[in-house]
Protein backbone atom coordinates (compact mmCIF):
# COMPACT_ATOMS: atom_id res chain seq x y z
CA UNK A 1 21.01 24.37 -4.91
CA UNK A 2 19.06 23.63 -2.13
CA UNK A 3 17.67 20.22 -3.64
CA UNK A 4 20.99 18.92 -4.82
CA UNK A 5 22.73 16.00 -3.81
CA UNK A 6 23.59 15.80 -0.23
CA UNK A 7 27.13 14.53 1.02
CA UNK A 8 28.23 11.79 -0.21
CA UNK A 9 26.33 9.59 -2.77
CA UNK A 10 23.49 8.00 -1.32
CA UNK A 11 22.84 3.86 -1.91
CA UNK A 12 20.29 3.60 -4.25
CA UNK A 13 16.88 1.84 -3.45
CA UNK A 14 17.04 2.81 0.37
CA UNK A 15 13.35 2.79 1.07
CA UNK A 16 11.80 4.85 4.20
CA UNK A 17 8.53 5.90 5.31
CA UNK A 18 8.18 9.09 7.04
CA UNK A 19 5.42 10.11 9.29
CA UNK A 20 4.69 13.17 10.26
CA UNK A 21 3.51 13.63 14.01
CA UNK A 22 2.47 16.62 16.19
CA UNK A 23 2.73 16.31 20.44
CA UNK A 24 0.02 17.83 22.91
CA UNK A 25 1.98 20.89 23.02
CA UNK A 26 1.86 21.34 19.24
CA UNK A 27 5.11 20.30 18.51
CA UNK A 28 5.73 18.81 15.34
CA UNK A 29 8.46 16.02 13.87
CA UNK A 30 9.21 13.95 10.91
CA UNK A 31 9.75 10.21 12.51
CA UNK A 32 11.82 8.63 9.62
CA UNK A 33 10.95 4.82 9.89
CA UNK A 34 11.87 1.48 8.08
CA UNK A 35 9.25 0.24 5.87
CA UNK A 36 8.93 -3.37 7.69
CA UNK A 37 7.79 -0.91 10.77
CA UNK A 38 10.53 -2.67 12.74
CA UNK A 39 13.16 -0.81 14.94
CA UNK A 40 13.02 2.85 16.47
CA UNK A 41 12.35 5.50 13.82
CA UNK A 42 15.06 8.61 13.84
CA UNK A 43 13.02 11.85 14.52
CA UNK A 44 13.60 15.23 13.00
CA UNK A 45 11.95 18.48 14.41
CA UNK A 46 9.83 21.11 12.50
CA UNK A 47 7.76 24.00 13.04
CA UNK A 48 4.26 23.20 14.11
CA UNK A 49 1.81 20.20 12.58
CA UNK A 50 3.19 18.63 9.82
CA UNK A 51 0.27 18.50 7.31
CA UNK A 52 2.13 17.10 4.23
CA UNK A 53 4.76 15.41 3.37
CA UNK A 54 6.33 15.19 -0.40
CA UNK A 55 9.94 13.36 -1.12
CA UNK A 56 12.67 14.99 -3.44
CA UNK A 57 13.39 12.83 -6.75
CA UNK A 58 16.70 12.12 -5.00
CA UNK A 59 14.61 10.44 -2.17
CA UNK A 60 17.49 11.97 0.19
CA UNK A 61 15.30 15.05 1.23
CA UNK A 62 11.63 15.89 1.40
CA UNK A 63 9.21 19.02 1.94
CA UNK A 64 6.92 19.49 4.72
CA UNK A 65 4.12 21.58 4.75
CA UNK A 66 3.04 22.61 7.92
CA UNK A 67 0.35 24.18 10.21
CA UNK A 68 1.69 27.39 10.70
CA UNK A 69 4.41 29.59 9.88
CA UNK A 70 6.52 29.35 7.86
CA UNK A 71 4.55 26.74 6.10
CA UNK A 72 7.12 25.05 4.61
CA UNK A 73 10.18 23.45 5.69
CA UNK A 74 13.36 21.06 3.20
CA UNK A 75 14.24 18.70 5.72
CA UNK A 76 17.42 16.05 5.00
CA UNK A 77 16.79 12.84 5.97
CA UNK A 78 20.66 11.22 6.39
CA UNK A 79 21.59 14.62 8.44
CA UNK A 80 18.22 14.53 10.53
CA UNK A 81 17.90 18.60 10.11
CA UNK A 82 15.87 21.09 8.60
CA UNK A 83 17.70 22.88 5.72
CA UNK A 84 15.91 25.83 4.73
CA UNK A 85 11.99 27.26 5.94
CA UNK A 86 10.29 29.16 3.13
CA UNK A 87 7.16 31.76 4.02
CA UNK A 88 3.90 30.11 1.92
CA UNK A 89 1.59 33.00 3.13
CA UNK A 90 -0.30 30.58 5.86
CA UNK A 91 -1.61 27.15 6.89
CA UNK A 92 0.34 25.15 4.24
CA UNK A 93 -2.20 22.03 3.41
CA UNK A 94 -0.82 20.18 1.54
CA UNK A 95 2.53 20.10 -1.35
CA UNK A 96 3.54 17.94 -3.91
CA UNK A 97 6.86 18.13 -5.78
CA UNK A 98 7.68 18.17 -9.72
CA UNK A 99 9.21 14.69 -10.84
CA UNK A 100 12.47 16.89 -11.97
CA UNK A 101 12.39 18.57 -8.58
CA UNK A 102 12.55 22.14 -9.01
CA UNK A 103 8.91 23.31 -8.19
CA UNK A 104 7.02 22.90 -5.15
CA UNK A 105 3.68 23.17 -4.93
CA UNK A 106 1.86 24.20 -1.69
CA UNK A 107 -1.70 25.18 -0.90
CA UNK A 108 -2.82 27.68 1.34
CA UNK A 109 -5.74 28.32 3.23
CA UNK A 110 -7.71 28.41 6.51
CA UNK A 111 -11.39 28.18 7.19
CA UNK A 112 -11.04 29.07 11.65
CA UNK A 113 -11.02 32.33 12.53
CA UNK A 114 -9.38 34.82 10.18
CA UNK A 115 -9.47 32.20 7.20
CA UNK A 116 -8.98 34.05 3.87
CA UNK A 117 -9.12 33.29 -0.07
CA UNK A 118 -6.58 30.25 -0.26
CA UNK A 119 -3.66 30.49 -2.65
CA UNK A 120 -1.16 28.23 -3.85
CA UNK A 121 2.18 28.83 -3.65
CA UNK A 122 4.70 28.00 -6.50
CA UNK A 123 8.06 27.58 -5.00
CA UNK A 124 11.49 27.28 -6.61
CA UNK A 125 13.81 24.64 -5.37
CA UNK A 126 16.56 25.77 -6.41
CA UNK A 127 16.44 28.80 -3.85
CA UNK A 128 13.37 28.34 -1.86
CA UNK A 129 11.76 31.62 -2.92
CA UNK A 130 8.14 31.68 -3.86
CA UNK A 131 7.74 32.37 -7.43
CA UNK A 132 3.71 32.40 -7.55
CA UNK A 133 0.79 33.00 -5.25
CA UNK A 134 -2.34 31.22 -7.53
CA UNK A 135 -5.65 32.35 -6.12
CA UNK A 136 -7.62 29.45 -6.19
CA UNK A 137 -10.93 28.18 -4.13
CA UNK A 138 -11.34 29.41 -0.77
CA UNK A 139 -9.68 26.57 0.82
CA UNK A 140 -7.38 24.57 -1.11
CA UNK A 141 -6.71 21.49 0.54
CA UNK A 142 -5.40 18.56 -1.92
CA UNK A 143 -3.00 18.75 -5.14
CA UNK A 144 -1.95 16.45 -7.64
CA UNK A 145 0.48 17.46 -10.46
CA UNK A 146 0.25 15.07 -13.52
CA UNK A 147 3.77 13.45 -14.31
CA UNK A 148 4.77 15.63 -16.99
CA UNK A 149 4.67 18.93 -14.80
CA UNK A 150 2.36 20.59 -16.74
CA UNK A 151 -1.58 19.83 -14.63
CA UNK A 152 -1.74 21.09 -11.15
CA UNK A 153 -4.98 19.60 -9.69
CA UNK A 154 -6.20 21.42 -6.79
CA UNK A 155 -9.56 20.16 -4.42
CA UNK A 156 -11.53 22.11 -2.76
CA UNK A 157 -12.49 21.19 0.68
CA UNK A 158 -15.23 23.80 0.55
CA UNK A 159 -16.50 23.26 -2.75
CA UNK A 160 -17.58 21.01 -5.24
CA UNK A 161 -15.16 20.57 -8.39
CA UNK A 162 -11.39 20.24 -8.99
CA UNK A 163 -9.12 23.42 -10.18
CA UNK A 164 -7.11 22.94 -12.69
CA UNK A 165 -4.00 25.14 -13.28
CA UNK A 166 -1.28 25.72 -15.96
CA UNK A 167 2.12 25.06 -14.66
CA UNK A 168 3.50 27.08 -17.00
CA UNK A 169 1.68 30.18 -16.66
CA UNK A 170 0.76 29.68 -13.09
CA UNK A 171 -2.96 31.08 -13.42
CA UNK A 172 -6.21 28.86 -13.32
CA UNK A 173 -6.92 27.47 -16.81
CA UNK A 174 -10.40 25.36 -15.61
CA UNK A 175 -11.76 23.00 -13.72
CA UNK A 176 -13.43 19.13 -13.60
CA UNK A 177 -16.90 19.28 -12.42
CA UNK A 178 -17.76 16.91 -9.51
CA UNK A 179 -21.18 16.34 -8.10
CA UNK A 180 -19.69 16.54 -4.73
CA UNK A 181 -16.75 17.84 -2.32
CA UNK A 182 -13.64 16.25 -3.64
CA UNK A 183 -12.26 14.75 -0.23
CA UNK A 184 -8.87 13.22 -1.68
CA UNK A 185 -7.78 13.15 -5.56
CA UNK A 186 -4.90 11.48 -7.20
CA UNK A 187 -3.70 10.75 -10.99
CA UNK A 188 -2.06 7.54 -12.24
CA UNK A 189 1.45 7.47 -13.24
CA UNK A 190 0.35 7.80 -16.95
CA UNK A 191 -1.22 10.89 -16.08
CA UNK A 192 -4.41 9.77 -18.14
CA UNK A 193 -6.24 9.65 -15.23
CA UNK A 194 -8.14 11.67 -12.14
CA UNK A 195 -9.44 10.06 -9.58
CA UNK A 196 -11.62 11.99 -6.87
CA UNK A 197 -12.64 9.83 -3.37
CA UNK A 198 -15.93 11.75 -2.18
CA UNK A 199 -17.68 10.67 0.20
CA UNK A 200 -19.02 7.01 -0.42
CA UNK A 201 -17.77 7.09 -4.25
CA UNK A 202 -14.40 7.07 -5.97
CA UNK A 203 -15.05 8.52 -9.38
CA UNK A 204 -12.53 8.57 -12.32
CA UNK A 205 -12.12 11.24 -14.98
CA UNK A 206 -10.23 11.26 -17.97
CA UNK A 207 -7.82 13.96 -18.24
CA UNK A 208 -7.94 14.61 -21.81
CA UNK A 209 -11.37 15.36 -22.06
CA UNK A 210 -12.83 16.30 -18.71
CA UNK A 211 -15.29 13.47 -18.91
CA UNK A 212 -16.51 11.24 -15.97
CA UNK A 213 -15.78 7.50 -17.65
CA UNK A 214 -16.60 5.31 -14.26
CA UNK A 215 -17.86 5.30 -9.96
CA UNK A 216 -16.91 3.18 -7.62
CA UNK A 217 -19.33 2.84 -4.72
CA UNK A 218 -17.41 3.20 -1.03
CA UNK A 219 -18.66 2.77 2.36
CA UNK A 220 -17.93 5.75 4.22
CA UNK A 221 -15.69 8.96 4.19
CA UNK A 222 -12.40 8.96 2.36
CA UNK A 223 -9.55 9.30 4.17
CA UNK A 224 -6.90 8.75 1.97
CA UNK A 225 -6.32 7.82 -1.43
CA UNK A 226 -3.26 6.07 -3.93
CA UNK A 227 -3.27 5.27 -7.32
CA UNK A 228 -0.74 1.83 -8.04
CA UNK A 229 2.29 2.10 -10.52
CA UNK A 230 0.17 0.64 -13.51
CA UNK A 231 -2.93 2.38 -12.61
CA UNK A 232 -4.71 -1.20 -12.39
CA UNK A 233 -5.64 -0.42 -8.74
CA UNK A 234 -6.67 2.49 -6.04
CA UNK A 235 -6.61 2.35 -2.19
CA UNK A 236 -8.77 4.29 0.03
CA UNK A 237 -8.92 4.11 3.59
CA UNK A 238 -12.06 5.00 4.56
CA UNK A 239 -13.73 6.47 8.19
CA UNK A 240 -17.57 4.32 8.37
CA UNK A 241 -18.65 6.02 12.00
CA UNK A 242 -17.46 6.32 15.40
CA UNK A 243 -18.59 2.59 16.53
CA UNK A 244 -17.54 0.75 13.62
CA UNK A 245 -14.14 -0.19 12.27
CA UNK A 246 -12.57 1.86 9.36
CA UNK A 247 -11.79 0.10 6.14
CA UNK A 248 -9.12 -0.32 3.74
CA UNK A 249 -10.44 -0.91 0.18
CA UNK A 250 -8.92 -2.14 -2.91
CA UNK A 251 -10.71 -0.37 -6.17
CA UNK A 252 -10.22 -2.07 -9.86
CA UNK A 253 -9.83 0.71 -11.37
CA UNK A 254 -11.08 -0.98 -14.86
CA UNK A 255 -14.22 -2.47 -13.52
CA UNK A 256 -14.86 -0.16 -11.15
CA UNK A 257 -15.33 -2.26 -8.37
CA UNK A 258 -13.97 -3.14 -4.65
CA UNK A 259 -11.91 -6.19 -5.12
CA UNK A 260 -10.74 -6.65 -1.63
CA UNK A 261 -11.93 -4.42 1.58
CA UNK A 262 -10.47 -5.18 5.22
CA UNK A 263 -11.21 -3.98 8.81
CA UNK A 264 -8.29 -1.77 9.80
CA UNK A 265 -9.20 -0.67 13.46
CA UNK A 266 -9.43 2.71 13.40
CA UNK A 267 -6.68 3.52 10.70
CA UNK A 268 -8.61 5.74 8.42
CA UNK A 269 -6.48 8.82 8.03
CA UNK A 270 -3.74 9.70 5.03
CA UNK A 271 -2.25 6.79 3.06
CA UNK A 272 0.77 6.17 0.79
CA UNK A 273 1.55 3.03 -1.01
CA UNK A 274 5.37 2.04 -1.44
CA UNK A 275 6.87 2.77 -4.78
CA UNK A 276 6.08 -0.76 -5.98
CA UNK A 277 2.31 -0.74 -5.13
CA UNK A 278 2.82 -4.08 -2.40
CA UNK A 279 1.85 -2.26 0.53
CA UNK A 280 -0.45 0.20 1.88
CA UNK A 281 0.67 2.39 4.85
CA UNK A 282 -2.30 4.10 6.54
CA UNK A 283 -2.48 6.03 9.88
CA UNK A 284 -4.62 5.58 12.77
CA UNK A 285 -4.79 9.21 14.51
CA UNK A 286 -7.06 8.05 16.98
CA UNK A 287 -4.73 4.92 18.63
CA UNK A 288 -1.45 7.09 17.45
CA UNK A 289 0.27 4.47 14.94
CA UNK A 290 0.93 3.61 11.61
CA UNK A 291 -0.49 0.69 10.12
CA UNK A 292 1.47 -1.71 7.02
CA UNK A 293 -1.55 -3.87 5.25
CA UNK A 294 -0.54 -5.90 1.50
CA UNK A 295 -2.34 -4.92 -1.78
CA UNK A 296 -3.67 -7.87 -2.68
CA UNK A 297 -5.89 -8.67 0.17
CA UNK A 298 -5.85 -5.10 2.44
CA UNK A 299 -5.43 -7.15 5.70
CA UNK A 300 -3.00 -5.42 8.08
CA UNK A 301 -0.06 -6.86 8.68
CA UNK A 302 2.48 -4.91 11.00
CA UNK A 303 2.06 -1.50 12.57
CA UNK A 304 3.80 1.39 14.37
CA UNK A 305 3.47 3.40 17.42
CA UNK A 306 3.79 7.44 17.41
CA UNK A 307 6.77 8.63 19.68
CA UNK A 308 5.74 10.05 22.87
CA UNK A 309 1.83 9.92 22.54
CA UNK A 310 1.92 12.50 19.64
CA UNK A 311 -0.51 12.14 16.73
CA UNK A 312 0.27 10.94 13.46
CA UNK A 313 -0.80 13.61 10.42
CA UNK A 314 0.99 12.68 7.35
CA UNK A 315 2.51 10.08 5.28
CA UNK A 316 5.03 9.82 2.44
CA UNK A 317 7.01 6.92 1.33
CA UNK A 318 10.24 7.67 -0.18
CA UNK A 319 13.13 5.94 -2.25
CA UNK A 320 16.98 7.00 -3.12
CA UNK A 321 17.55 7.53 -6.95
């Protein structure tokens, strides 16, 4: 079972954050770093851009999704190697993982030259063979899969509205209407919740009924988006033009309002908050780091360079069971 228990049992509560980079050439790696942002990160090679990054339950391996083919690699993180590739079907975007870890979830798309009707794939763990290709959208870019398995959110990055699709029957079974292109979406870990950053607005829908219930004006382009443990906050790092500094904003997610907002250089690409909501680790593509900033006031605090002048792409923070 390809997502079983590697070696010997792993310490539990070993925290890392692993950043996905890609070199001049193309190249792409996993840098596998210590929260704090202190030390030299371990590295771990894969095929092309990484685009994605999702941890395993066990928090001992994690899935990348990358630029070009395969499209998807299992990488372990104590033994620094790529397990197992698995063909998606082309440009993997972006994955997510089943909280029991046995499904996958990848989309699929391109809009350059040869783009086609984007997909996603459904791929078993256990084996790494794709079970599903789900025609959805023309380019499906982000996912989120409510807690309980069932919900597979996919956005758009084309279009305006959020696909929704049965887990268990892998086909489309509807969609949340947005007024605008869905830039980054995420659901609380109640899975009550949708949230969809668009550009200058974070808007909130409930997942039992469909229904828009609040907007949060933003300044700027979403960049990334995460949703705290108890839902009572969202971060979005957000690009506000080419002279100005990016921002990293703090959303009450019951009033619907920025609580805090920070300058943050020019760190306005992905973001992933550590599993106990205290910090906020966003990357800057254009100076080539990662930066740490706290939750409660979204100042930066520490930050990390990219090995070797390569870019940083994607983030994940992950934790041993």
């Amino acid at each position: 079972m390809l997502t079983g228990t590697a070696g010997a049992a792993a310490l539990p509560g070993r925290k890392r954050l692993l950043i996905g980079n890609v070199d001049a050439l193309g190249n792409g790696s996993i840098a596998v770093a210590d929260p704090s942002l202190t030390g030299t990160p371990s590295s771990i090679a894969v095929s092309g851009q990484p685009n994605s990054i999702a941890g395993a339950p066990d928090g001992i391996r994690a899935w990348v999704a990358t630029q070009f083919t395969p499209g998807l690699a299992l990488v372990d993180l104590d033994k620094g190697k790529v397990e197992t590739e698995v063909m998606v079907g082309g440009f993997a975007n972006n994955t997510v993982v089943s909280s029991d870890g046995k499904r996958a979830y990848v989309s699929v798309g391109s809009s350059g030259g040869g783009g086609s009707r984007g997909h996603v794939a459904v791929v078993d763990t256990a084996n790494g063979e794709v079970r599903a290709r789900i025609k959805v959208g023309f380019l499906p870019s982000q996912l989120a899969l409510t807690p309980d398995g069932k919900r597979l959110y996919v956005a758009d990055a084309t279009a305006t509205g959020v696909s929704i699709i049965d887990t268990a029957k892998n086909e489309v079974a509807g969609a949340v209407k947005t007024a605008k292109t869905p830039f980054r979406i995420a659901i609380d870990a109640r899975g009550t919740k949708l949230y969809v950053a668009s550009f200058r607005e974070l808007t909130t829908f409930d997942l039992g009924t469909g229904q828009q219930n609040g907007t949060t004006a933003l300044t700027g382009r979403p960049c990334g988006l995460a949703v705290g443990p108890a839902g009572t906050f969202a971060a979005v790092s957000l690009f506000t033009g080419r002279t100005t500094p990016s921002l990293l904003a703090l959303v009450n997610t019951q009033t619907n309002k920025v609580r805090n907002q920070s300058e943050n250089g020019r760190a306005h690409g992905p973001l992933v908050l550590s599993r106990d909501g205290g910090k906020a680790f966003v990357l800057d593509k254009e100076n080539r780091k990662a930066t740490a900033s706290n939750t409660t006031d979204a100042k930066p605090e520490n930050a990390l360079s990219s090995p070797n002048s390569s870019k940083p792409t994607c983030v994940a923070f992950v934790e041993t069971a």
